[in-house]
Structures are given as structure tokens and as C-alpha cells.
PDB file of N, CA and C in Angstrom:
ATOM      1  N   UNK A   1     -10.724   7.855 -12.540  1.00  0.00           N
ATOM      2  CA  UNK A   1     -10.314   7.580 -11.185  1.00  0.00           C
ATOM      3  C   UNK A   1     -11.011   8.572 -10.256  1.00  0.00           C
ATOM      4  N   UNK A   2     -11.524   8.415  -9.186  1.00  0.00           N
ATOM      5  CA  UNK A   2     -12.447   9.481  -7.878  1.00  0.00           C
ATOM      6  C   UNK A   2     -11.107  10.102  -7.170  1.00  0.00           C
ATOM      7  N   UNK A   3     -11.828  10.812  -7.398  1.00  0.00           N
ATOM      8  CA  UNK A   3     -10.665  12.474  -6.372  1.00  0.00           C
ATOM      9  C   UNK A   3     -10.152  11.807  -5.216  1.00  0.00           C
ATOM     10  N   UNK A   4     -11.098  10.756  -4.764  1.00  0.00           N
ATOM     11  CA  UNK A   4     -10.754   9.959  -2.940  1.00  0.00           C
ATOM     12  C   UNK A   4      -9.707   9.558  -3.423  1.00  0.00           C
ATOM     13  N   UNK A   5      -9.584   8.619  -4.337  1.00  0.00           N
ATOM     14  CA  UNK A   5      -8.577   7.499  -4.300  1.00  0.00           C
ATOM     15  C   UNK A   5      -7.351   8.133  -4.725  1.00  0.00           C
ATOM     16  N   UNK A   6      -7.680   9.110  -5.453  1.00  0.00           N
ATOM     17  CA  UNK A   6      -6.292  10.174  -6.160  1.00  0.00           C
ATOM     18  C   UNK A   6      -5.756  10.464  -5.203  1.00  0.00           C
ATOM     19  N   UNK A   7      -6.320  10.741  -4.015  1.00  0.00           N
ATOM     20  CA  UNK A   7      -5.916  11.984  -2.799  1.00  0.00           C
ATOM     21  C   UNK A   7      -5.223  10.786  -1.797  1.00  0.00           C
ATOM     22  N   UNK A   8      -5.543   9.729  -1.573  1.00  0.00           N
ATOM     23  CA  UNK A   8      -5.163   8.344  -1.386  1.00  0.00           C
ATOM     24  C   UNK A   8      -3.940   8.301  -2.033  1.00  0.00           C
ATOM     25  N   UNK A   9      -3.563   7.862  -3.097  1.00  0.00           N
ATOM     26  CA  UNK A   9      -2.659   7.592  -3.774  1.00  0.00           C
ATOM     27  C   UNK A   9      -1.695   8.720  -3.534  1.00  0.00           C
ATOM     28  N   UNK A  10      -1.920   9.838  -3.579  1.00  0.00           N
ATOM     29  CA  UNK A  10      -0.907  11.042  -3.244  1.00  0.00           C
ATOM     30  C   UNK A  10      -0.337  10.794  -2.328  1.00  0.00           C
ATOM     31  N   UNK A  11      -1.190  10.574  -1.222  1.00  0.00           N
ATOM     32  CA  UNK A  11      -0.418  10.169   0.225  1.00  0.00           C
ATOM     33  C   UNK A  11      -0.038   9.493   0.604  1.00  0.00           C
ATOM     34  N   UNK A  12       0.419   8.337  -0.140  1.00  0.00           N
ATOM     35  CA  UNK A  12       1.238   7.093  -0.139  1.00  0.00           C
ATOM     36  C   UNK A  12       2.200   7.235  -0.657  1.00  0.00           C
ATOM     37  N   UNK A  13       2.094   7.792  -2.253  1.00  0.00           N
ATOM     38  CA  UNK A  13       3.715   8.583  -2.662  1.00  0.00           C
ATOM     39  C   UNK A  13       4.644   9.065  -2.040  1.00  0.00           C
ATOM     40  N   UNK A  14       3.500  10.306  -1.093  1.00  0.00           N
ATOM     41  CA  UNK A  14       4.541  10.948  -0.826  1.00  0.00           C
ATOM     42  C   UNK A  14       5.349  10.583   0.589  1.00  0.00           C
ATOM     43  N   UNK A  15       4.245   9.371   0.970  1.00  0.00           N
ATOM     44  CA  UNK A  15       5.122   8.532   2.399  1.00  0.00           C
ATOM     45  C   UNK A  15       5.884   8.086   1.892  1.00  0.00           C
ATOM     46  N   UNK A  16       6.272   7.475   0.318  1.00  0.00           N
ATOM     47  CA  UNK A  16       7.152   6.428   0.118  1.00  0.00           C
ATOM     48  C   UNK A  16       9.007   7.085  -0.223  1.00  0.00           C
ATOM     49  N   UNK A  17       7.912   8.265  -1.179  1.00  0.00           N
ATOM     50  CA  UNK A  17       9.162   9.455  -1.459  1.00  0.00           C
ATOM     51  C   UNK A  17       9.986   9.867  -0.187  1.00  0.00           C
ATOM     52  N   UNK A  18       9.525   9.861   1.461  1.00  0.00           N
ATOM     53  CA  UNK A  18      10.427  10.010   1.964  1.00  0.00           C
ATOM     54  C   UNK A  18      10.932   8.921   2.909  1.00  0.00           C
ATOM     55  N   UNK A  19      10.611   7.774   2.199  1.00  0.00           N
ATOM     56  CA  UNK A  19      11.377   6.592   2.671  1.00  0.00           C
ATOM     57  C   UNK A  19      10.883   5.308   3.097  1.00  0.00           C
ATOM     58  N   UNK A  20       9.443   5.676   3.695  1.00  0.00           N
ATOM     59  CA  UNK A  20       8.933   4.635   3.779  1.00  0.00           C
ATOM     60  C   UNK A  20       8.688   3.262   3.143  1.00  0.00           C
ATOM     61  N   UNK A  21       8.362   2.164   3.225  1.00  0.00           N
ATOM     62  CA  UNK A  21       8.203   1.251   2.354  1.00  0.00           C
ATOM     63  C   UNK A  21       6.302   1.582   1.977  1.00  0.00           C
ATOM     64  N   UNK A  22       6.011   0.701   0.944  1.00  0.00           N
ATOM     65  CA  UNK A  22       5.206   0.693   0.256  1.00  0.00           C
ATOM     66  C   UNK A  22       3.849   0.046   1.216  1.00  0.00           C
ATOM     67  N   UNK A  23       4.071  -1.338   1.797  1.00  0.00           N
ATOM     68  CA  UNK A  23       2.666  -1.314   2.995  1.00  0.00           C
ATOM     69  C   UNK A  23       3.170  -0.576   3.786  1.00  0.00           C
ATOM     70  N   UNK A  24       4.386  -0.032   4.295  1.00  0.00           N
ATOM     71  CA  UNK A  24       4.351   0.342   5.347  1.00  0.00           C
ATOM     72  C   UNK A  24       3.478   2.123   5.300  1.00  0.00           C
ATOM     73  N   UNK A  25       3.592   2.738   4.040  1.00  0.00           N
ATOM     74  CA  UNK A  25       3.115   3.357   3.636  1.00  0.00           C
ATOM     75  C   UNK A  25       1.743   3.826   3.582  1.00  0.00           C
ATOM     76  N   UNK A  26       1.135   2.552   3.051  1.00  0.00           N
ATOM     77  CA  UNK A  26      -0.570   2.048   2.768  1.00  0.00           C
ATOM     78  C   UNK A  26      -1.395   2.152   4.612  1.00  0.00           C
ATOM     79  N   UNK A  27      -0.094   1.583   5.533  1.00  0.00           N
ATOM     80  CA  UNK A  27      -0.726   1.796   6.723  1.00  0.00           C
ATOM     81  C   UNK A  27      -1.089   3.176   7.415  1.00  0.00           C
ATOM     82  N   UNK A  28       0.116   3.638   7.423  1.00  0.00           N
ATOM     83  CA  UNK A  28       0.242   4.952   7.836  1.00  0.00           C
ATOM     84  C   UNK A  28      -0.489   6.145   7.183  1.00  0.00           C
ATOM     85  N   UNK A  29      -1.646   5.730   5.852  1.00  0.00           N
ATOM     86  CA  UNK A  29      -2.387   6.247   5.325  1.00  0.00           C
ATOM     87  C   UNK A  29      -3.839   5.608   5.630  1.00  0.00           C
ATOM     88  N   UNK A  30      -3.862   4.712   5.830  1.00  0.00           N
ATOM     89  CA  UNK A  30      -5.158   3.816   6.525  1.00  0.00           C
ATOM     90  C   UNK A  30      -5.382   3.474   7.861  1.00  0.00           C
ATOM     91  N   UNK A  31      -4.590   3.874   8.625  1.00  0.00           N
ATOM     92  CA  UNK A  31      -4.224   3.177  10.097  1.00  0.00           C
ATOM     93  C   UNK A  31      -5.825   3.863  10.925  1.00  0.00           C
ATOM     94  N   UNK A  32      -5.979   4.642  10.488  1.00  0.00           N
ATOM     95  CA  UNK A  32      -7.381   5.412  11.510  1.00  0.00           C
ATOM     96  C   UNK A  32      -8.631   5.071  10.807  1.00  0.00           C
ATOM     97  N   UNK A  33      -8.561   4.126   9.790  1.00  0.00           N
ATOM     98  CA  UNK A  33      -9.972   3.692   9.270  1.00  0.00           C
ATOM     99  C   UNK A  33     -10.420   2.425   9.644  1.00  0.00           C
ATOM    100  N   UNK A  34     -11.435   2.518   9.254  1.00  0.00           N
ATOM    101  CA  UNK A  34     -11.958   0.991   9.689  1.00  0.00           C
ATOM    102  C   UNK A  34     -12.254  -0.017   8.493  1.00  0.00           C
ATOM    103  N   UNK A  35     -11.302  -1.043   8.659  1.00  0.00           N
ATOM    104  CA  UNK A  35     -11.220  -1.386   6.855  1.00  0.00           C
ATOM    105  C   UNK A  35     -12.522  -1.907   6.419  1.00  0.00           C
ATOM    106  N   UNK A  36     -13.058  -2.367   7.554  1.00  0.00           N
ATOM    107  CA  UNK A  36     -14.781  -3.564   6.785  1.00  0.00           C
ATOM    108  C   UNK A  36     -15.250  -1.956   5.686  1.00  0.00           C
ATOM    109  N   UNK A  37     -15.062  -0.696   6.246  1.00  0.00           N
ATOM    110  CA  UNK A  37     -15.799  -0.058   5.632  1.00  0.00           C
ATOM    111  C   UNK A  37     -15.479   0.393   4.515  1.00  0.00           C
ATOM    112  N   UNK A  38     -13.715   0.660   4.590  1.00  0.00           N
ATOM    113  CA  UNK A  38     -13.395   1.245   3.638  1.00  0.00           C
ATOM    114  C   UNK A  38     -12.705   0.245   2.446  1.00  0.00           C
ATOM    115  N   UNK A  39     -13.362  -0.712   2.275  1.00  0.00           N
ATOM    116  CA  UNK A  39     -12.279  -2.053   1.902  1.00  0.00           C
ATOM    117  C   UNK A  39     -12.516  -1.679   0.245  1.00  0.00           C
ATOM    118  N   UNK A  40     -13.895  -0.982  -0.270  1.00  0.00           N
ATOM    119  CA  UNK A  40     -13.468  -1.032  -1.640  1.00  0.00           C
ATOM    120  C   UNK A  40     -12.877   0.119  -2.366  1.00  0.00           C
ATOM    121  N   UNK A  41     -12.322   0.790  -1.379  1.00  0.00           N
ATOM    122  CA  UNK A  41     -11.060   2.009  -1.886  1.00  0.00           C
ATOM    123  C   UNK A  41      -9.921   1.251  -1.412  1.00  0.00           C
ATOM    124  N   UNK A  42      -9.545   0.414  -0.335  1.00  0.00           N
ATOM    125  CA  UNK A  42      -8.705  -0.482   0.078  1.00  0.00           C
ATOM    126  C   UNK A  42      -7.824  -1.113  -1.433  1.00  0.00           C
ATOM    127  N   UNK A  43      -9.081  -1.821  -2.017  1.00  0.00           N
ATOM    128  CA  UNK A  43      -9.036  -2.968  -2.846  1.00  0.00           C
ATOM    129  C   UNK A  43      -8.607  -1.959  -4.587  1.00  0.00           C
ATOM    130  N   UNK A  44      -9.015  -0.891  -4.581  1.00  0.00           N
ATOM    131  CA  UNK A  44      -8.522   0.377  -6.006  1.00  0.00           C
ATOM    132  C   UNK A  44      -7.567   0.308  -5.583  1.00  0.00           C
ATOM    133  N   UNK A  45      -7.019   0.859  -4.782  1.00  0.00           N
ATOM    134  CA  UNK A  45      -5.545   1.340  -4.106  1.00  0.00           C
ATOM    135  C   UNK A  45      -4.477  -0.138  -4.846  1.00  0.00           C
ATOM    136  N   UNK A  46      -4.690  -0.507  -3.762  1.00  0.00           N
ATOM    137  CA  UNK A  46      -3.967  -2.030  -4.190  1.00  0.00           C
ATOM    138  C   UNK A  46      -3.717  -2.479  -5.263  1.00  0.00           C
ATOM    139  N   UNK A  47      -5.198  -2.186  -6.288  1.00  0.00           N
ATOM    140  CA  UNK A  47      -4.936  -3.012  -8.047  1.00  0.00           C
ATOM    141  C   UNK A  47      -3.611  -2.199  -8.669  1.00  0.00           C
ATOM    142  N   UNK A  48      -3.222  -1.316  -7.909  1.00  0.00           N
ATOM    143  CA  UNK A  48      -2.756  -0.288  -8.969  1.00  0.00           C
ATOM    144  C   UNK A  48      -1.004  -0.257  -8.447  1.00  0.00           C
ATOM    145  N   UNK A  49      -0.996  -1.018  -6.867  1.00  0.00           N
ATOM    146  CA  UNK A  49       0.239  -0.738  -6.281  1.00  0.00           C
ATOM    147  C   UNK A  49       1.024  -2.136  -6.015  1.00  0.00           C
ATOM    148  N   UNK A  50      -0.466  -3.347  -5.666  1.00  0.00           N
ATOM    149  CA  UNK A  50       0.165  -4.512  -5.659  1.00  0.00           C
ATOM    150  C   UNK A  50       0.742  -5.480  -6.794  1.00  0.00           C
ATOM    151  N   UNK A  51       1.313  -6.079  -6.662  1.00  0.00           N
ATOM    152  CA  UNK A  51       1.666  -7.028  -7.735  1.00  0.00           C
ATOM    153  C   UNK A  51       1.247  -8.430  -7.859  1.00  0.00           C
ATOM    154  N   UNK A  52       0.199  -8.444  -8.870  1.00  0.00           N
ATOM    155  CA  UNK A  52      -1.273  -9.296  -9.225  1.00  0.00           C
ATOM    156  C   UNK A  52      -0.935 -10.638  -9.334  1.00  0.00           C
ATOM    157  N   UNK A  53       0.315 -10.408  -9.713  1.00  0.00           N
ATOM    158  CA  UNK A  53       0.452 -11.941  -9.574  1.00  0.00           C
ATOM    159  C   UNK A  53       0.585 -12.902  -8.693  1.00  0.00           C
ATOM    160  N   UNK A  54       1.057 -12.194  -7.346  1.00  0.00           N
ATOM    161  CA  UNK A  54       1.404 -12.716  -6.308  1.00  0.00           C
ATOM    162  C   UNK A  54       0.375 -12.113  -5.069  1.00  0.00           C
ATOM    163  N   UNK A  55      -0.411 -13.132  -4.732  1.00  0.00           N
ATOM    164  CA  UNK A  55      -1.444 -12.825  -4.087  1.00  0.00           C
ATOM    165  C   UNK A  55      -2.024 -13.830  -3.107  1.00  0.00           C
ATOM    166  N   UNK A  56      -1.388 -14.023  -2.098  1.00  0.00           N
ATOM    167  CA  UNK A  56      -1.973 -14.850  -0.869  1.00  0.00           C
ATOM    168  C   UNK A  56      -3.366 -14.796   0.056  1.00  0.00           C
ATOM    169  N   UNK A  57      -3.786 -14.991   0.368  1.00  0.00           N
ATOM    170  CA  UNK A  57      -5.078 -14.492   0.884  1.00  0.00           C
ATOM    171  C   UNK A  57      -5.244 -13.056   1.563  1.00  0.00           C
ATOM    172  N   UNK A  58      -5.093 -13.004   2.353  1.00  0.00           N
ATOM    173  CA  UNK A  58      -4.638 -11.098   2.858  1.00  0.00           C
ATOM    174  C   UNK A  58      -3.346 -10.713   2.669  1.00  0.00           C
ATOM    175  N   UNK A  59      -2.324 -11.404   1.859  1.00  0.00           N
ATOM    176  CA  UNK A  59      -1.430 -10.941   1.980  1.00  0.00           C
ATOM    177  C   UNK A  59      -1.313  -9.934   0.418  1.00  0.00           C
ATOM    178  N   UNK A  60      -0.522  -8.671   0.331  1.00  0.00           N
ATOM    179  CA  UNK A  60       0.047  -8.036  -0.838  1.00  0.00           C
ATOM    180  C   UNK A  60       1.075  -8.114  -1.302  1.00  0.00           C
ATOM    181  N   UNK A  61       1.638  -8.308  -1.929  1.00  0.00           N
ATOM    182  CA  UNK A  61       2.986  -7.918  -2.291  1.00  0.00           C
ATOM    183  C   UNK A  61       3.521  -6.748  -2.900  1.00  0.00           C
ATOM    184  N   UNK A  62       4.622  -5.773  -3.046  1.00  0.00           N
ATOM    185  CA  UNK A  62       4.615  -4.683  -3.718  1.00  0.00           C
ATOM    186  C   UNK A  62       6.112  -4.503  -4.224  1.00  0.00           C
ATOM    187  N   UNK A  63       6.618  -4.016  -5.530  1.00  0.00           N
ATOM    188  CA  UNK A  63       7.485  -3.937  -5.889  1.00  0.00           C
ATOM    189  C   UNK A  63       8.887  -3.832  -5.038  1.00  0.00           C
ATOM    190  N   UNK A  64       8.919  -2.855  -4.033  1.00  0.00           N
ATOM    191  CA  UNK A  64       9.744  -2.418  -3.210  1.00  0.00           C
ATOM    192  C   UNK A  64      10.093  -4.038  -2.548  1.00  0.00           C
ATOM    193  N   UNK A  65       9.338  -5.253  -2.240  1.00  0.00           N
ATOM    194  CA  UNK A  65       9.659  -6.039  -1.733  1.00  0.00           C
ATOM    195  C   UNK A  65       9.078  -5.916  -0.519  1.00  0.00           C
ATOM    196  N   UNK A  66       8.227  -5.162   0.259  1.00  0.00           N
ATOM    197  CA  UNK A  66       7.632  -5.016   1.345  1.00  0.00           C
ATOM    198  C   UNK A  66       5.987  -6.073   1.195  1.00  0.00           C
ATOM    199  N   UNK A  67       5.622  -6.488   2.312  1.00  0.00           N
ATOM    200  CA  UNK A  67       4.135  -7.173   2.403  1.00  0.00           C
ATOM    201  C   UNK A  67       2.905  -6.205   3.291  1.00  0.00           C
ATOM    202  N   UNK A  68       1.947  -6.545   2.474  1.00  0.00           N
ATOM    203  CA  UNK A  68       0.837  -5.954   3.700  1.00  0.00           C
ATOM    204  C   UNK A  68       0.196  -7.179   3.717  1.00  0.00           C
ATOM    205  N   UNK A  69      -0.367  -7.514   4.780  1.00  0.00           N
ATOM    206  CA  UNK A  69      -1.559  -8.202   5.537  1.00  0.00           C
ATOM    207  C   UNK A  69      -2.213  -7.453   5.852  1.00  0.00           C
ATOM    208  N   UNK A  70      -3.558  -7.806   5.497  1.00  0.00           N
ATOM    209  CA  UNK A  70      -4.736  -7.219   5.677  1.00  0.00           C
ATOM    210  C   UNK A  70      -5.801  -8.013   6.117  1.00  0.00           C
ATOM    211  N   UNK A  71      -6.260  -8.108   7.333  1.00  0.00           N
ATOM    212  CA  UNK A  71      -7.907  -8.633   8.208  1.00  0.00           C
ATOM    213  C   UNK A  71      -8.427  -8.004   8.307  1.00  0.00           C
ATOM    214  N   UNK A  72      -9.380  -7.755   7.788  1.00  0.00           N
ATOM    215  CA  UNK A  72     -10.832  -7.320   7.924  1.00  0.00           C
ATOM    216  C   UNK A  72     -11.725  -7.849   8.964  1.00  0.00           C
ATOM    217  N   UNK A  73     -11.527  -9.155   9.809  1.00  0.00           N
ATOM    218  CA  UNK A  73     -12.611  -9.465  10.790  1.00  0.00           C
ATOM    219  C   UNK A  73     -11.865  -9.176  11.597  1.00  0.00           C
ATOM    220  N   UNK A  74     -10.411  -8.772  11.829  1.00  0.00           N
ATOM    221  CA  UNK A  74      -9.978  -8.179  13.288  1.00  0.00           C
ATOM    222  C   UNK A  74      -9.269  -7.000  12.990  1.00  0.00           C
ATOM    223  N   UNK A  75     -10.262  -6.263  11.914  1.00  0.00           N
ATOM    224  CA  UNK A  75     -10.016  -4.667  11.798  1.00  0.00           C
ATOM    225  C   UNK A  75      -8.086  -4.548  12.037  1.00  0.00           C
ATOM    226  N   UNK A  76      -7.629  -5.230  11.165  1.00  0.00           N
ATOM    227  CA  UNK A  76      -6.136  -4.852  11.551  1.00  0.00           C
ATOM    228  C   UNK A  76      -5.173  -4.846  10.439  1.00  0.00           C
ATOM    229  N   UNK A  77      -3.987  -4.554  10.442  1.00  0.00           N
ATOM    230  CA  UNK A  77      -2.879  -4.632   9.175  1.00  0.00           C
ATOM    231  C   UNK A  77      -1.325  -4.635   9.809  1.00  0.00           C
ATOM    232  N   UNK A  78      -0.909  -5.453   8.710  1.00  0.00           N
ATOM    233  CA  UNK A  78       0.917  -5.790   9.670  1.00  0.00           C
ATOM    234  C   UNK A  78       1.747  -5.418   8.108  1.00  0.00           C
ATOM    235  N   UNK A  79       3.184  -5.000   8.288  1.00  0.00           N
ATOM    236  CA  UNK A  79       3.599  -4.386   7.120  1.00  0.00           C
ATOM    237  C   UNK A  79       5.055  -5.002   7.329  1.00  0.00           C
ATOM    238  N   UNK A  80       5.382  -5.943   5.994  1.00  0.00           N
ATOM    239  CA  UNK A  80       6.790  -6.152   6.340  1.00  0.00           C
ATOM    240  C   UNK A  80       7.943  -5.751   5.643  1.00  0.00           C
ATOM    241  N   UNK A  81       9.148  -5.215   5.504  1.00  0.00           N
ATOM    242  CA  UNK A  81      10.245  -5.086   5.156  1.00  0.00           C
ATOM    243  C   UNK A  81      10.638  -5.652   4.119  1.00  0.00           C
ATOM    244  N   UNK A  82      11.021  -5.271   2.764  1.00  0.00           N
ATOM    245  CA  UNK A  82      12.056  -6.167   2.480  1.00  0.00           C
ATOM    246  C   UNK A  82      13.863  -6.488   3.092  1.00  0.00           C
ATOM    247  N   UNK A  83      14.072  -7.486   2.855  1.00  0.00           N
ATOM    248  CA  UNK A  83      15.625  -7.375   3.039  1.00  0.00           C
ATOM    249  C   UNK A  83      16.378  -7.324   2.638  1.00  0.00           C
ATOM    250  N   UNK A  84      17.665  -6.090   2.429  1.00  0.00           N
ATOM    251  CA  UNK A  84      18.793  -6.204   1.666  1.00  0.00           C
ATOM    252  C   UNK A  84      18.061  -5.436   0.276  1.00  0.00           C
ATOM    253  N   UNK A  85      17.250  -4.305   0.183  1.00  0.00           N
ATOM    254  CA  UNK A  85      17.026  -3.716  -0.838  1.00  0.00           C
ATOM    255  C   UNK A  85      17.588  -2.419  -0.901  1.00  0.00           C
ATOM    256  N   UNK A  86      17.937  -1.795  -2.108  1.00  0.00           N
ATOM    257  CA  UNK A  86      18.449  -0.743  -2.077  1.00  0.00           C
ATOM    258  C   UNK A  86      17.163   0.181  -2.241  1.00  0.00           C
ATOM    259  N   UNK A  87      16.888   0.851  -1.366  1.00  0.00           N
ATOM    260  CA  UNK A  87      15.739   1.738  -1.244  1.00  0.00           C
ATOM    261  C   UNK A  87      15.645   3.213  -2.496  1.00  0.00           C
ATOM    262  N   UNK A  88      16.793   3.268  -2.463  1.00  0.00           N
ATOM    263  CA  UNK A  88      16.625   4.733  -3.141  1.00  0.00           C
ATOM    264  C   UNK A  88      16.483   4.378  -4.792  1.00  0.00           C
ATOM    265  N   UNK A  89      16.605   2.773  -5.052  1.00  0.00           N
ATOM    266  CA  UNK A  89      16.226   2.751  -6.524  1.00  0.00           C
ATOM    267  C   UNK A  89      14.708   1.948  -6.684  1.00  0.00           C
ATOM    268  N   UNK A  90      14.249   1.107  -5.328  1.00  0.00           N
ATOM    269  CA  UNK A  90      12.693   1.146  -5.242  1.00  0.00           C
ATOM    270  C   UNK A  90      11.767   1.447  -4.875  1.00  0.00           C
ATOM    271  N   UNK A  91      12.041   2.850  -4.031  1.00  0.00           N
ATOM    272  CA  UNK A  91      11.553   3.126  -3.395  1.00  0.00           C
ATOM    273  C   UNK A  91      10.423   4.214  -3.991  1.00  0.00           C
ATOM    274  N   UNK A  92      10.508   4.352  -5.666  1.00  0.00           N
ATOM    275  CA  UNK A  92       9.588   5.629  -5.627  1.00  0.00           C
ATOM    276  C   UNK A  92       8.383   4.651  -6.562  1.00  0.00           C
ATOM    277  N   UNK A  93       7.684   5.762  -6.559  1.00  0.00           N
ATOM    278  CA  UNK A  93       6.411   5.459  -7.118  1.00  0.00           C
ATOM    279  C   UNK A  93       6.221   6.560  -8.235  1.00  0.00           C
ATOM    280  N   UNK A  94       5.946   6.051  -9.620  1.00  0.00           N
ATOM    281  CA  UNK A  94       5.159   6.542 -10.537  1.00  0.00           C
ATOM    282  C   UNK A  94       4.058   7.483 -10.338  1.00  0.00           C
ATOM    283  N   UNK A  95       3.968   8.180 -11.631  1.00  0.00           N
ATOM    284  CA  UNK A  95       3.082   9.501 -10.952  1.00  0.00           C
ATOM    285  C   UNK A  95       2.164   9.456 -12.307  1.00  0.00           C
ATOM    286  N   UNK A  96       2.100   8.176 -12.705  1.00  0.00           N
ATOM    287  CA  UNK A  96       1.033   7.705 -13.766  1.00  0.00           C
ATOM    288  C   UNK A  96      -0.387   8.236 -13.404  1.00  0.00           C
ATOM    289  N   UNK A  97      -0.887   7.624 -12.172  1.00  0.00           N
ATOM    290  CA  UNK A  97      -1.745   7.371 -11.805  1.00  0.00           C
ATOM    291  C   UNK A  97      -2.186   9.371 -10.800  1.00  0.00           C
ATOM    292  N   UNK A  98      -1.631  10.168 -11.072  1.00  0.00           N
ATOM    293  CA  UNK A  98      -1.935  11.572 -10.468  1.00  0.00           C
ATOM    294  C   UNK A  98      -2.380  12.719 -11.786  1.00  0.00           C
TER     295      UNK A  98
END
């Protein structure tokens, strides 16, 4: 795994560890990039956080029950909620991948 994506992945943990959801997470760690560029650390990130089976065209899905959308031709990302989840038992993330 590259030190980038490690250092990536850290900082999504540790958004999630204090509560955040999981895209909502991914944003607030990507929000100042420009995805056309950064799309194939985008796309590592994701294999490892989204859930493969469920896969809409820009859309992610992630354990916690939260969505990311992701456009790349209008440089943008939207992050949704799950509802009615108990956060403090999905909310963490594995430390497999550190």
C-alpha cells in the first residue's frame, strides 16, 4: 500500500472515530482536491471502504449506511446519512489496512 493512501486512510478513521459518517468523512478529507486528478487514489480508497457489491454509477455505498456521489465532470461530491443507525456500533473503522 503507498504512504499517500495510508495517510489518506488515517484521516478518514480518524474523522469517522469522532463521529462522522463514512462519505461524509471521505469528503472532508477530499473536499480541497480536484478529483479528475486525484481519482486513482479516489478509486484505492474506496476498494477498501466501499461495499463492492453495491455500486451505482457515482454512487458508493459504505457499511455505516452512508452514500457518496462522486462527479468528476463537475468536480463535485454529495454525502448522505444513514437513517435510524446506531452510530457508535458502525461507526468505526478497522485498522487492518494501517
Amino acid at each position: 500500500m503507498l504512504s499517500v493512501e495510508k495517510e489518506y486512510l488515517r484521516k478518514i478513521k480518524i474523522l469517522v472515530d469522532s463521529g462522522l459518517s463514512m462519505a461524509g468523512a471521505f469528503i472532508k478529507v477530499f473536499e480541497h482536491h480536484k478529483l479528475n486528478t486525484h481519482k486513482p487514489l479516489i478509486d484505492l480508497i474506496l476498494r477498501h471502504y466501499a461495499i463492492s457489491d453495491i455500486k451505482l454509477d457515482f454512487d458508493y455505498f459504505f457499511i455505516d449506511g452512508s452514500r457518496l456521489n462522486i462527479d468528476t465532470t463537475d468536480d463535485c461530491m454529495l454525502a448522505t446519512r444513514a437513517i435510524n443507525i446506531d452510530h457508535h456500533k458502525t461507526n468505526s473503522i478497522s485498522n487492518k489496512y494501517y
